[in-house]
PDB file of N, CA and C in Angstrom:
ATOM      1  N   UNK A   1       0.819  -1.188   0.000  1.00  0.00           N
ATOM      2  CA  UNK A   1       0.000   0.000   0.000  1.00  0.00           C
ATOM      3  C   UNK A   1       0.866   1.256   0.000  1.00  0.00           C
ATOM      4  N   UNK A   2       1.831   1.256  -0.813  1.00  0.00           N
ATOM      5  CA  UNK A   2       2.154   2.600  -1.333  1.00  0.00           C
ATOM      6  C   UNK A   2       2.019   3.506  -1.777  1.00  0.00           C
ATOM      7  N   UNK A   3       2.732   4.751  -1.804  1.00  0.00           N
ATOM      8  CA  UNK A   3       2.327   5.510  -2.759  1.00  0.00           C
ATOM      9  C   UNK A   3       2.332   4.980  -4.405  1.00  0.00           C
ATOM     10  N   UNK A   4       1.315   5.957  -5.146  1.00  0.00           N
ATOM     11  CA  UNK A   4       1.328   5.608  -6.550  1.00  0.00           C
ATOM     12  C   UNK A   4       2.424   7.201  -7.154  1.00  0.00           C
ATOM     13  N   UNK A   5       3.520   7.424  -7.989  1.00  0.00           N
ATOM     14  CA  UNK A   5       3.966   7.638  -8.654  1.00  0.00           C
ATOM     15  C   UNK A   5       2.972   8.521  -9.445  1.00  0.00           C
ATOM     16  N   UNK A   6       2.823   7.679 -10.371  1.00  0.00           N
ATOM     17  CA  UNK A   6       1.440   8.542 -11.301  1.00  0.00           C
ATOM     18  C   UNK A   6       0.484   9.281 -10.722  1.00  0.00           C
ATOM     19  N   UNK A   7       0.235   9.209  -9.561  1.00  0.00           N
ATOM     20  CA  UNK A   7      -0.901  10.259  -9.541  1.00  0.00           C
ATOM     21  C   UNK A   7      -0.564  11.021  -8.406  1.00  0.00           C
ATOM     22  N   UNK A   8       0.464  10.580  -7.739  1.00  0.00           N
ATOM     23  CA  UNK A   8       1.209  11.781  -6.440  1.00  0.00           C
ATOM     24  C   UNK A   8       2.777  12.135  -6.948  1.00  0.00           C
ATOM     25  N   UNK A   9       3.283  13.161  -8.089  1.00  0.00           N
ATOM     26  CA  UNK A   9       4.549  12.952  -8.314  1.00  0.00           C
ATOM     27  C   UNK A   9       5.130  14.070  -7.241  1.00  0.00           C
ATOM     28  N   UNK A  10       6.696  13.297  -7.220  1.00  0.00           N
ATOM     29  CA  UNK A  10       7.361  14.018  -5.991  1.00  0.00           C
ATOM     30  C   UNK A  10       7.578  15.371  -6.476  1.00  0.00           C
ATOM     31  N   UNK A  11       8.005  16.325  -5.738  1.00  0.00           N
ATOM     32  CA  UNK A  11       8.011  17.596  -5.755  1.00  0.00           C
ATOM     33  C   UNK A  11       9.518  18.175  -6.764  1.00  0.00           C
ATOM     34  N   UNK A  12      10.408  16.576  -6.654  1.00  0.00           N
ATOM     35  CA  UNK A  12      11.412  16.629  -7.763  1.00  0.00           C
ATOM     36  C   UNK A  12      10.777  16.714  -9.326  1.00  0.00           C
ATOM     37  N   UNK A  13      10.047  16.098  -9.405  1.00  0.00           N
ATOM     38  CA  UNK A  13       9.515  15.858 -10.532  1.00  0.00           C
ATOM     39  C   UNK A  13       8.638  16.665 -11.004  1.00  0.00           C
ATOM     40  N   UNK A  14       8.171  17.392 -10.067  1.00  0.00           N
ATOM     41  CA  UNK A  14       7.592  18.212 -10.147  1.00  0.00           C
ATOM     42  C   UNK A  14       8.022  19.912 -10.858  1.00  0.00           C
ATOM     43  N   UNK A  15       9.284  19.972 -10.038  1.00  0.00           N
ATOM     44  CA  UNK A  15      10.000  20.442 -10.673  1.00  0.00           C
ATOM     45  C   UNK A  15      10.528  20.439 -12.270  1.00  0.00           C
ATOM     46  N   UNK A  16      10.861  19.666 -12.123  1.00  0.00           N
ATOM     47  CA  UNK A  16      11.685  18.564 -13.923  1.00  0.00           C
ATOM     48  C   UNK A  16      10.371  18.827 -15.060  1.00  0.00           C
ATOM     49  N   UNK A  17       9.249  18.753 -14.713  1.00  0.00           N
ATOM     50  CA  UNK A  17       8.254  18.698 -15.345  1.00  0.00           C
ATOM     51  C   UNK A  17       8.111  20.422 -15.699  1.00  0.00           C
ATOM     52  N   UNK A  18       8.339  21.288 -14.917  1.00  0.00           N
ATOM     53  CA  UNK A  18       7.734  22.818 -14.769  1.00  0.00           C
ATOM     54  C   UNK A  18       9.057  23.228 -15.801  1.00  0.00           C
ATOM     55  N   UNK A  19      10.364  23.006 -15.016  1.00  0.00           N
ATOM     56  CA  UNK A  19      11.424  22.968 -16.363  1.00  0.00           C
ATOM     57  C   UNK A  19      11.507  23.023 -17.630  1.00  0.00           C
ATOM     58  N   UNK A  20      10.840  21.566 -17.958  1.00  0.00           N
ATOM     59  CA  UNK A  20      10.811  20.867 -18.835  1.00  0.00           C
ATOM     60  C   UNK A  20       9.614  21.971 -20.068  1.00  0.00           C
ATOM     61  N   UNK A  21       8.680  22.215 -19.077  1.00  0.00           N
ATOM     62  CA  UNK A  21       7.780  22.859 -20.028  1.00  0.00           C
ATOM     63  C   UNK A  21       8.432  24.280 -20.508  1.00  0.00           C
ATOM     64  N   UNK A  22       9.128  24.871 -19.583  1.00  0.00           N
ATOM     65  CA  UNK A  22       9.347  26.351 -20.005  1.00  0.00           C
ATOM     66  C   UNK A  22      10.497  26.221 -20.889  1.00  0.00           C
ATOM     67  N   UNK A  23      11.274  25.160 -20.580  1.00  0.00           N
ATOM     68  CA  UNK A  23      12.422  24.969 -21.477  1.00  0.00           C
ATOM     69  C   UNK A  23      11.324  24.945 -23.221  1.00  0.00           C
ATOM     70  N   UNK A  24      10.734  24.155 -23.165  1.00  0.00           N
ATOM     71  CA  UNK A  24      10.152  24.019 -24.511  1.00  0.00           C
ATOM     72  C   UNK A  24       9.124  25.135 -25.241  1.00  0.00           C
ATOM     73  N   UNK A  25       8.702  26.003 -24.388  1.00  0.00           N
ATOM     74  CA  UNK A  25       7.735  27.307 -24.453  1.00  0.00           C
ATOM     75  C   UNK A  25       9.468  28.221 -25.218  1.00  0.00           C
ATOM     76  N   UNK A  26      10.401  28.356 -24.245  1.00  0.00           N
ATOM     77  CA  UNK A  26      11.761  29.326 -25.153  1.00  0.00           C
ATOM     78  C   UNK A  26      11.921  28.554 -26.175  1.00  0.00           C
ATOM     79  N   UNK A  27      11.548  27.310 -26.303  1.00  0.00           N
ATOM     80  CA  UNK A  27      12.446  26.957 -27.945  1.00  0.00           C
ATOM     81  C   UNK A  27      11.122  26.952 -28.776  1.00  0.00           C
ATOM     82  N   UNK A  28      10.086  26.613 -28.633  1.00  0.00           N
ATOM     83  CA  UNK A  28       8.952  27.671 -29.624  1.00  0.00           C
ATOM     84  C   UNK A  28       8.942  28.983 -29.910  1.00  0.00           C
ATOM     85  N   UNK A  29       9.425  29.893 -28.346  1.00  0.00           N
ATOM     86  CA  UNK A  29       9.167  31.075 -28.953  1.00  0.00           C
ATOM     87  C   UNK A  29      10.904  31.770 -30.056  1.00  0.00           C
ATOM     88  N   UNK A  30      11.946  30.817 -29.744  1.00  0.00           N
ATOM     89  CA  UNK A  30      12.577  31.391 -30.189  1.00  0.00           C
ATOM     90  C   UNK A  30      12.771  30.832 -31.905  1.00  0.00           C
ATOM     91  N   UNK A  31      12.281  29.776 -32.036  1.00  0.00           N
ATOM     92  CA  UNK A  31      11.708  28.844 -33.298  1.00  0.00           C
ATOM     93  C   UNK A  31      11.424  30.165 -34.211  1.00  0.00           C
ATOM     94  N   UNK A  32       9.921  30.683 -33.530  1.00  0.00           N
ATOM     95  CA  UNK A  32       8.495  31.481 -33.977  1.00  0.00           C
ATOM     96  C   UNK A  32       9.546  32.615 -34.968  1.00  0.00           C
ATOM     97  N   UNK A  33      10.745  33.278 -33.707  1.00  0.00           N
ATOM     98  CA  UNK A  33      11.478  34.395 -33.898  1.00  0.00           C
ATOM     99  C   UNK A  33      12.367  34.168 -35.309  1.00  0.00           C
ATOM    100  N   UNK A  34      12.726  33.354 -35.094  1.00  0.00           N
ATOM    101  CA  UNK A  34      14.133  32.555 -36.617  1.00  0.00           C
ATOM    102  C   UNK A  34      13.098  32.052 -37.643  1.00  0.00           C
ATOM    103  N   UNK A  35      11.563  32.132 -37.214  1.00  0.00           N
ATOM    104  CA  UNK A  35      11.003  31.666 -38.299  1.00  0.00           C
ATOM    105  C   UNK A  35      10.924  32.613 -40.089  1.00  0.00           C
ATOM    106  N   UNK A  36      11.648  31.043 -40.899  1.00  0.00           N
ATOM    107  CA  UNK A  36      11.398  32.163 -42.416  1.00  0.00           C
ATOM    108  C   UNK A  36       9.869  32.173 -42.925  1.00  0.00           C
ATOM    109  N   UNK A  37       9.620  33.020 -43.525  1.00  0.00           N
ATOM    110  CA  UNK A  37       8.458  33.198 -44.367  1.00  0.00           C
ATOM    111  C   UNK A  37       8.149  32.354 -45.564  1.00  0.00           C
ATOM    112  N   UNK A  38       7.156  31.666 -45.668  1.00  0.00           N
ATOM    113  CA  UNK A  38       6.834  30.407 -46.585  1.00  0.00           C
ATOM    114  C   UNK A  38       7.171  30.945 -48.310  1.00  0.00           C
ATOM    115  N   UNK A  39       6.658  32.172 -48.019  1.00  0.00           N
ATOM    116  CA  UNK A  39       6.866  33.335 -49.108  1.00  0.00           C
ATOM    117  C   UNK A  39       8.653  33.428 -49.351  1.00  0.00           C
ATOM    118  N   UNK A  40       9.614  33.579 -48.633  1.00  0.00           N
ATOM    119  CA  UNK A  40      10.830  33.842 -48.809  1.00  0.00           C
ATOM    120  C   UNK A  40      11.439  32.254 -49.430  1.00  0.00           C
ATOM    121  N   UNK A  41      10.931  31.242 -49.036  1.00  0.00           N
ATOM    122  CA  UNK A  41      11.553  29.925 -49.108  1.00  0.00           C
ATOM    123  C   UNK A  41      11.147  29.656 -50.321  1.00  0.00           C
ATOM    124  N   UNK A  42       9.809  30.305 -51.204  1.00  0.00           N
ATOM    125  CA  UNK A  42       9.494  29.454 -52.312  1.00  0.00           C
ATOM    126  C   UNK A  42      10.721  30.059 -53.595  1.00  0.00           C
ATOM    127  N   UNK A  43      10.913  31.839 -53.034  1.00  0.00           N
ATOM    128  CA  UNK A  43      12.206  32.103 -53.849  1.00  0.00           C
ATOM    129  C   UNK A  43      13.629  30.956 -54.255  1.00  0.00           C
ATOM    130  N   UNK A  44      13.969  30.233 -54.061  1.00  0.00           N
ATOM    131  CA  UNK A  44      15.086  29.592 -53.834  1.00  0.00           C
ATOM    132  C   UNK A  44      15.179  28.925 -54.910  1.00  0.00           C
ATOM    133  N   UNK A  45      16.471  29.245 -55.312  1.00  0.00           N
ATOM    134  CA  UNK A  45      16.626  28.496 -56.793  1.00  0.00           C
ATOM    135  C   UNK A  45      16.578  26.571 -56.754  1.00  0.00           C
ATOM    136  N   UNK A  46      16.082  25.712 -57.347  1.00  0.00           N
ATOM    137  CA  UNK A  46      15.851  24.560 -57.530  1.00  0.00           C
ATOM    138  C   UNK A  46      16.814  23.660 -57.500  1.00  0.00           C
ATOM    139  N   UNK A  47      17.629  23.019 -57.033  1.00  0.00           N
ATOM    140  CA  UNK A  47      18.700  22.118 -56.680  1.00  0.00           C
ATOM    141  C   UNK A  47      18.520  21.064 -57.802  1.00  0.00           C
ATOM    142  N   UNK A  48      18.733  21.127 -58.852  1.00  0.00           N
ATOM    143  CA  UNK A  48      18.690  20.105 -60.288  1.00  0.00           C
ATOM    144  C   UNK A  48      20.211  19.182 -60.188  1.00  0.00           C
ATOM    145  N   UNK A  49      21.357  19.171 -59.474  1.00  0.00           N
ATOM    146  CA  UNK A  49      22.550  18.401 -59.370  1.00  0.00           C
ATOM    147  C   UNK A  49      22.051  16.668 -59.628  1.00  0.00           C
ATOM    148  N   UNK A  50      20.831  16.793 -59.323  1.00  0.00           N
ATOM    149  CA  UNK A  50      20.129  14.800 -59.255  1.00  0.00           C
ATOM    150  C   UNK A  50      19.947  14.328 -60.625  1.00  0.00           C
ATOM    151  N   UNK A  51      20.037  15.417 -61.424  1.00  0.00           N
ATOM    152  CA  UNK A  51      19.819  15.275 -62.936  1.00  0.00           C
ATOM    153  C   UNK A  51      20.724  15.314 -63.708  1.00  0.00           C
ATOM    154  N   UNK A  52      22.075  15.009 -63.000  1.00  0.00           N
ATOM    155  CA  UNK A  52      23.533  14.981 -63.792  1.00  0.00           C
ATOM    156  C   UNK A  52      23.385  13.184 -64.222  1.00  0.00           C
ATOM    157  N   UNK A  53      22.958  12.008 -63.685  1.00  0.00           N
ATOM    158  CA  UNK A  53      22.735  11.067 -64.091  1.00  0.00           C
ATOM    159  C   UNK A  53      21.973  10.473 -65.423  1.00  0.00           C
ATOM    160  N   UNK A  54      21.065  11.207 -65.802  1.00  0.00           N
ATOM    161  CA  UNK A  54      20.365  10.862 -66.275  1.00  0.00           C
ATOM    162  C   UNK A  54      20.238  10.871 -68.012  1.00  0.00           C
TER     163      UNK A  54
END
């Protein structure tokens, strides 16, 4: 008759978890920031080198 893990997590984990989320909230928002424009990417000249075989 122990504790259950899953539904009482320790206050370590608790931690790790709160971390864990904000760590991943800065790498979305800094993603969002470095994000290119779908518009800028379609500029890009066409990489044809696959067609030296053929």
């Amino acid at each position: 008759m122990g504790m259950q893990g899953e539904s009482t997590p320790s206050r370590g984990e608790q931690i790790q978890a709160a971390e864990h989320e904000e760590a991943k909230q800065r790498l979305l928002a800094q993603a969002e920031r470095e994000r290119i424009p779908a518009e800028e990417t379609t500029r890009a000249v066409p990489d044809r080198r696959w067609r030296r075989g053929q």
